[in-house]
N, C-alpha and C. Protein backbone atom coordinates (compact mmCIF):
# COMPACT_ATOMS: atom_id res chain seq x y z
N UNK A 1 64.71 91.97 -32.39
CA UNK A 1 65.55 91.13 -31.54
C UNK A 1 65.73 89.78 -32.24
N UNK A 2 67.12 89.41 -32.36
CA UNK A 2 67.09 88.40 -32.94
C UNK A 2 67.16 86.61 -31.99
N UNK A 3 66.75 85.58 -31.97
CA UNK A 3 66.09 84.49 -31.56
C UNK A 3 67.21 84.00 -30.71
N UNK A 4 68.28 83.99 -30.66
CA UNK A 4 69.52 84.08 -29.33
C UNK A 4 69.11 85.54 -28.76
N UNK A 5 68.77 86.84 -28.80
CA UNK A 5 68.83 87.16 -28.02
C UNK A 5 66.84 87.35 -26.89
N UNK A 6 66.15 86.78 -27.54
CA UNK A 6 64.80 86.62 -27.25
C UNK A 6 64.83 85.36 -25.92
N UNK A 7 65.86 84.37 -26.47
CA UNK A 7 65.99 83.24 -25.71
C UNK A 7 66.81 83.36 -24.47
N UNK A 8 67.59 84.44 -24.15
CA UNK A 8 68.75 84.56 -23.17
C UNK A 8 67.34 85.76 -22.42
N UNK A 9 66.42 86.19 -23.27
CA UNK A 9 65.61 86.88 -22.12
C UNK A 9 64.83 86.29 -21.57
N UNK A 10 63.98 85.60 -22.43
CA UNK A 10 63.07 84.15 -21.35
C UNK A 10 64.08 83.41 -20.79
N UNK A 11 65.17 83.43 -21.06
CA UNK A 11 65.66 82.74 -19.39
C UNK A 11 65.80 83.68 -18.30
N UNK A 12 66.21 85.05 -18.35
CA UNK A 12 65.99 86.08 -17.29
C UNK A 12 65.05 85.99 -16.80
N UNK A 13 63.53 86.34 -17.47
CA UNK A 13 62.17 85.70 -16.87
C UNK A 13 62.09 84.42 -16.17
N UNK A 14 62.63 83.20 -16.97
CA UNK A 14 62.26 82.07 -16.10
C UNK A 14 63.13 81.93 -14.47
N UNK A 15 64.42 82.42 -14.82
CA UNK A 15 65.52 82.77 -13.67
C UNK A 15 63.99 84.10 -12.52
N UNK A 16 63.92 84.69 -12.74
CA UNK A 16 63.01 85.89 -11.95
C UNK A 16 61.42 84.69 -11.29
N UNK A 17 61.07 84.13 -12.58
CA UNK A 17 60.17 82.86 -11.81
C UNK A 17 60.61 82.06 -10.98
N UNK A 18 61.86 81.46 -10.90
CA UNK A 18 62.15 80.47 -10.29
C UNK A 18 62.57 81.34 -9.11
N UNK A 19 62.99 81.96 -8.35
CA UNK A 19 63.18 82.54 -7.59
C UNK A 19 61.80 82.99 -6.88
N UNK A 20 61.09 83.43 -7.45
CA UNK A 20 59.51 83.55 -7.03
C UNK A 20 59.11 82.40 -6.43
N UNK A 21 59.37 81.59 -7.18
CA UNK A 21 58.79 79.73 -7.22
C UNK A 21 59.14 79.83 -5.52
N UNK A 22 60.37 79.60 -5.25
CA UNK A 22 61.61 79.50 -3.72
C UNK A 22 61.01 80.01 -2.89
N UNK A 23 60.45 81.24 -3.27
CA UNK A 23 59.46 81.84 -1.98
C UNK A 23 58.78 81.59 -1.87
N UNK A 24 57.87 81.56 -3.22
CA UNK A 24 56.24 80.43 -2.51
C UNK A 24 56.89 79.24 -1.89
N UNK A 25 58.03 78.38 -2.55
CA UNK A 25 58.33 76.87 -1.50
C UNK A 25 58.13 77.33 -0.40
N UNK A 26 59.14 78.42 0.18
CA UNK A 26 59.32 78.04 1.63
C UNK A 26 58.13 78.70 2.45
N UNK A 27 57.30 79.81 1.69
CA UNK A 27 56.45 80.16 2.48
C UNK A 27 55.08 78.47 2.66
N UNK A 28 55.02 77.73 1.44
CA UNK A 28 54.30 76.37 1.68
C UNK A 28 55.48 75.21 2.88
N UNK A 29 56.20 75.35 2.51
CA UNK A 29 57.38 74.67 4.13
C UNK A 29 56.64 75.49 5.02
N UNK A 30 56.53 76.75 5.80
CA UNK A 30 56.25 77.32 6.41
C UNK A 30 54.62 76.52 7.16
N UNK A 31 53.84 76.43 6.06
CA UNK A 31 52.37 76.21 6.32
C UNK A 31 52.54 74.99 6.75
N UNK A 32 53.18 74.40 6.15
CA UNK A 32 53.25 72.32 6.18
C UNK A 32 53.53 72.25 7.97
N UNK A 33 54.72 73.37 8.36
CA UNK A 33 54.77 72.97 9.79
C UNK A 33 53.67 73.26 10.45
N UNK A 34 53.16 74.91 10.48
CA UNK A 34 52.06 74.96 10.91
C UNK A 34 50.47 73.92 11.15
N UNK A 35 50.28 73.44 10.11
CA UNK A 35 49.34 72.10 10.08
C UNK A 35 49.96 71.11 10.18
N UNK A 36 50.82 70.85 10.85
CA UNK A 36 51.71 70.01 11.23
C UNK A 36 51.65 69.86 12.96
N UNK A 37 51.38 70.87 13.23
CA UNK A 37 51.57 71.40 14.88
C UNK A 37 50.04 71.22 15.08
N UNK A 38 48.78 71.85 14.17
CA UNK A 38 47.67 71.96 14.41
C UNK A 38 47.61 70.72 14.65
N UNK A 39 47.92 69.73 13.75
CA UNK A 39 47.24 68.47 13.66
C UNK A 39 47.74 67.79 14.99
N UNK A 40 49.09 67.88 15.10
CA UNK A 40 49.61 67.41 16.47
C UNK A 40 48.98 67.48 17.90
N UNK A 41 47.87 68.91 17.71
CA UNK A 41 46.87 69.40 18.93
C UNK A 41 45.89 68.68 18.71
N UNK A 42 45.92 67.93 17.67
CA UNK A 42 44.02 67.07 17.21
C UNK A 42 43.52 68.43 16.90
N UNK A 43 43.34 69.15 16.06
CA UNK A 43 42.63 69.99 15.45
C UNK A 43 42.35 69.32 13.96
N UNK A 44 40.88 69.47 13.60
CA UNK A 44 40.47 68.98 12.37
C UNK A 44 40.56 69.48 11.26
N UNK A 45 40.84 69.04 10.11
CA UNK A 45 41.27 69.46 9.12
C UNK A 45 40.99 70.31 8.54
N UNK A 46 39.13 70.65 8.91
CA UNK A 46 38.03 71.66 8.60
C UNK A 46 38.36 72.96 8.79
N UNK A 47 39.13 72.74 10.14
CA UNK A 47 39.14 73.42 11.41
C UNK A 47 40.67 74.25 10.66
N UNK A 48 41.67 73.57 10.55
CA UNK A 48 43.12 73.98 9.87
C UNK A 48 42.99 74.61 8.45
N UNK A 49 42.38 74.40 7.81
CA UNK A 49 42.39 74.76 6.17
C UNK A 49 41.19 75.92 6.30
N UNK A 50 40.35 76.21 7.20
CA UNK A 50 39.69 77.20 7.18
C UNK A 50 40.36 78.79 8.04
N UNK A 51 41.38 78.16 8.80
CA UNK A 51 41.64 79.40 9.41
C UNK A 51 43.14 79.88 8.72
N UNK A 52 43.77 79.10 7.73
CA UNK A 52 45.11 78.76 7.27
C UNK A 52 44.51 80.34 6.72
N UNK A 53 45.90 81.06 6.91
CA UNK A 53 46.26 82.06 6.07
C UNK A 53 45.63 82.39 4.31
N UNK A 54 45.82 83.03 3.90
CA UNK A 54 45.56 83.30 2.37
C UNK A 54 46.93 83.41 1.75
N UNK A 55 47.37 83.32 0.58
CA UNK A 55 46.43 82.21 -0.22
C UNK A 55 46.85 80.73 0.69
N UNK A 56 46.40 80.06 0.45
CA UNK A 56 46.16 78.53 0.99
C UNK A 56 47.27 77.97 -0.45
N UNK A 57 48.04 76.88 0.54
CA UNK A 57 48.80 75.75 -0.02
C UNK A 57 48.70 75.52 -1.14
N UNK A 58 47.82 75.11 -1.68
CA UNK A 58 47.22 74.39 -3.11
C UNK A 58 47.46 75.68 -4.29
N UNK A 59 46.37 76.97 -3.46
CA UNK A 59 46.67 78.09 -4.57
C UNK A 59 48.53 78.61 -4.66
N UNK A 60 49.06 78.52 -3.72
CA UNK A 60 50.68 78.70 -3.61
C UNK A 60 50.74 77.97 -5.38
N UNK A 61 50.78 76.42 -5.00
CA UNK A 61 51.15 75.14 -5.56
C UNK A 61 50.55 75.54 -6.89
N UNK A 62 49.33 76.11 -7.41
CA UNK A 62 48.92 75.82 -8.35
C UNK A 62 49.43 77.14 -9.35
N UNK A 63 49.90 78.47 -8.44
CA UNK A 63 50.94 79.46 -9.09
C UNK A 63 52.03 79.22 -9.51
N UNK A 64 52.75 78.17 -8.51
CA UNK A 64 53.90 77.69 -8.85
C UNK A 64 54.39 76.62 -10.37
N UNK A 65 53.07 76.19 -10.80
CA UNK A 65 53.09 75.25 -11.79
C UNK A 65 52.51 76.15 -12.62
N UNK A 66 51.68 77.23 -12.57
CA UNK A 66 51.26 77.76 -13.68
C UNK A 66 52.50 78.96 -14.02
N UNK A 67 53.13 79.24 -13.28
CA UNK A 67 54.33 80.66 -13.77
C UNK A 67 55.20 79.41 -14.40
N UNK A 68 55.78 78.11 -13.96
CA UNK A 68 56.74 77.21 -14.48
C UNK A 68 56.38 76.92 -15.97
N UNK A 69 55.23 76.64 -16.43
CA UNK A 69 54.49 75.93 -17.27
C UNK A 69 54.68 77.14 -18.17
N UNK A 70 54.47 78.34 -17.91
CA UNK A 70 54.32 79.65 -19.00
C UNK A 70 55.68 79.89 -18.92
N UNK A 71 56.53 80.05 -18.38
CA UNK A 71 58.10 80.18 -18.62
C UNK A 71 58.50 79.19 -19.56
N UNK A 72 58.33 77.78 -18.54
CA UNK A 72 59.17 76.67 -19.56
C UNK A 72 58.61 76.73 -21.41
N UNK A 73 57.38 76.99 -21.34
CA UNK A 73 57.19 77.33 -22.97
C UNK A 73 57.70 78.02 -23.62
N UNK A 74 57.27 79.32 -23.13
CA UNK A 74 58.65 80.32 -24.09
C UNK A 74 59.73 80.09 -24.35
N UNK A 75 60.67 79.76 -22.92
CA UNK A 75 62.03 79.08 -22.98
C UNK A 75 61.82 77.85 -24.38
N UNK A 76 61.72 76.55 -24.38
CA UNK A 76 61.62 76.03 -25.12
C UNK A 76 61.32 76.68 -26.41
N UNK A 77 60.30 77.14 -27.03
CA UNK A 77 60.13 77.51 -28.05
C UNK A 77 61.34 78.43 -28.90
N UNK A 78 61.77 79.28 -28.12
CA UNK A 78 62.80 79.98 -28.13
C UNK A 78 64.47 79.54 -28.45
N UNK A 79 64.31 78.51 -27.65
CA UNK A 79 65.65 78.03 -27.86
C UNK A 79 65.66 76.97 -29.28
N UNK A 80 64.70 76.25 -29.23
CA UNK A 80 64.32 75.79 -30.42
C UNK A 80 64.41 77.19 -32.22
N UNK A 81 63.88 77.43 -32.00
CA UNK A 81 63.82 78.97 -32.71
C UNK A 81 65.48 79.19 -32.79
N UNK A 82 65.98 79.55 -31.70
CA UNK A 82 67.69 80.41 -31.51
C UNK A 82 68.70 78.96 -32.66
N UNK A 83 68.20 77.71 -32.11
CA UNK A 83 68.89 76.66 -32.49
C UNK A 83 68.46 76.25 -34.03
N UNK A 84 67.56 76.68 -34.34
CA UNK A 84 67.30 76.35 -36.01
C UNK A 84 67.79 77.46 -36.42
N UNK A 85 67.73 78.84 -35.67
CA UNK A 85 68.75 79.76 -36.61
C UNK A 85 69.86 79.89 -37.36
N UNK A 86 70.62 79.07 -36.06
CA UNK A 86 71.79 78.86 -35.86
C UNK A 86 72.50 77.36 -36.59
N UNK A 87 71.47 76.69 -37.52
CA UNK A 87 72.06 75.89 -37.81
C UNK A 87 71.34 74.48 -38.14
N UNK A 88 70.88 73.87 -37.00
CA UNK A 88 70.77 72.77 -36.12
C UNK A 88 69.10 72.63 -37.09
N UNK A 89 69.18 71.36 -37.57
CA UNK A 89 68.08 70.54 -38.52
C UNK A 89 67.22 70.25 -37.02
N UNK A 90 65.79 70.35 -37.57
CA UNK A 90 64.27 69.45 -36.22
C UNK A 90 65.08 68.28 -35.71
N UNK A 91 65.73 67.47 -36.82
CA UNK A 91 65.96 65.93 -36.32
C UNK A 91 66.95 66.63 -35.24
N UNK A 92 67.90 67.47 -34.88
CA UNK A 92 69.20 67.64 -34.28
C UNK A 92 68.23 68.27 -33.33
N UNK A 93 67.63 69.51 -33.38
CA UNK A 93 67.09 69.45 -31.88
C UNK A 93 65.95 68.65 -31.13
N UNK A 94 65.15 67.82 -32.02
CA UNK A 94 64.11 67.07 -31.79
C UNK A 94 65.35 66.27 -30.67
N UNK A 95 66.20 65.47 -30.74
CA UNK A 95 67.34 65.11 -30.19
C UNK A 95 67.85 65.55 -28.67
N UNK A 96 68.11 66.92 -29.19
CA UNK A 96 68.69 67.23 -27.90
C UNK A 96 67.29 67.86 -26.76
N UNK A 97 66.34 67.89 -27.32
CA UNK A 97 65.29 68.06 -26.53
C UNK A 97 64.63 66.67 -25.81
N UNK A 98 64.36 65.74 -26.50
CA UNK A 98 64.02 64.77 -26.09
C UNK A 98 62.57 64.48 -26.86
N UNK A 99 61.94 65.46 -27.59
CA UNK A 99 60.98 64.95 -28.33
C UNK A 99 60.92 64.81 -29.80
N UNK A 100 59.85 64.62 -30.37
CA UNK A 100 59.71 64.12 -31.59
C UNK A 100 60.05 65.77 -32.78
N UNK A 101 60.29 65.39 -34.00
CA UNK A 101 60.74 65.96 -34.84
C UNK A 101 59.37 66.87 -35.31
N UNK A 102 58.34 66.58 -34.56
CA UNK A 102 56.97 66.68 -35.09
C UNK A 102 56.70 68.05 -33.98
N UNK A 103 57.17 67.52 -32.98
CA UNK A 103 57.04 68.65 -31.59
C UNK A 103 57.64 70.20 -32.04
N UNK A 104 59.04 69.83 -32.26
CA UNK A 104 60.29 71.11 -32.90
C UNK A 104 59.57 71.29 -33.69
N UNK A 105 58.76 70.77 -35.24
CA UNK A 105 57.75 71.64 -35.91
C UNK A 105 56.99 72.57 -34.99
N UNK A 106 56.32 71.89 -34.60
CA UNK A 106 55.19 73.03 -33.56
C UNK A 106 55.81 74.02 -32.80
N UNK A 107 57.26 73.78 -32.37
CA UNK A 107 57.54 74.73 -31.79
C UNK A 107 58.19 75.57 -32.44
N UNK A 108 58.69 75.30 -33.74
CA UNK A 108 59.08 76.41 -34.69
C UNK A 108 58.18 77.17 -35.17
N UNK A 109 57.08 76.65 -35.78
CA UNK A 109 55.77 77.27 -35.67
C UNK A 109 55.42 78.23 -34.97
N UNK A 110 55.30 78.38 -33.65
CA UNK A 110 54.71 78.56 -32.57
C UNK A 110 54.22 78.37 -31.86
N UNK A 111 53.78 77.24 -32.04
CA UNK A 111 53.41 75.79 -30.98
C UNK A 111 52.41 75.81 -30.57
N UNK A 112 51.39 75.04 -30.12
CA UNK A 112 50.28 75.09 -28.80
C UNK A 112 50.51 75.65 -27.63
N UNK A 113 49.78 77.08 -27.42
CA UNK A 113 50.71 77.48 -26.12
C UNK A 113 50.46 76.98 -24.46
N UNK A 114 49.28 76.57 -24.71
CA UNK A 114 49.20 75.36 -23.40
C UNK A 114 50.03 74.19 -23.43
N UNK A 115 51.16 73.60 -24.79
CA UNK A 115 51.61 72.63 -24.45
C UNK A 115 53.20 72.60 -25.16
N UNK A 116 53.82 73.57 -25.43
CA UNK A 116 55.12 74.32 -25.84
C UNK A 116 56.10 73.36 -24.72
């Protein structure tokens, strides 16, 4: 597969995450009213976060940043990759990315994958 077409698939993936993402939002909208109402009864916080559904808010929140975080890398790396194929010098996408010429190394490379 060549690096335009690797990059138009991590966006299918990140498109399939972000849509995932929407449902965890609204199912965390969902909870926010709920402890919203609890709290409105004076029920304690102990009391709300222990009987709250599974997964709990935070774990929603902390899926939601970890599927974003592993998408947005690939994506990036990828398009970086598709765009040096295609032409485009580190300084030109260092540019249109917003970081350093040093970063587009790493991500031509293959980057740090905790920080792509």
């Amino acid at each position: 597969m060549d690096e335009s077409a690797a990059f138009l698939a991590a966006l299918e993936d990140l498109h399939g995450a972000l849509e995932a993402n929407i449902e965890r939002a609204r199912a965390m909208q969902n909870r926010i009213g709920l402890l919203r109402d609890a709290h409105a009864q004076g029920q304690p916080l102990r009391e709300m976060v222990s009987l709250e559904e599974q997964p709990l808010i935070v774990r929603m929140l902390s899926e939601s940043a970890r599927v974003l975080d592993e998408c947005g890398s690939r994506v990036r790396r990828l398009e970086a990759r598709a765009l040096y194929e295609e032409g485009l010098t580190m300084d030109e996408i260092a540019q249109l990315f917003g970081v350093t010429r040093q970063r587009v190394s790493a991500l031509l490379r293959g980057g740090d994958a905790a920080r792509d």
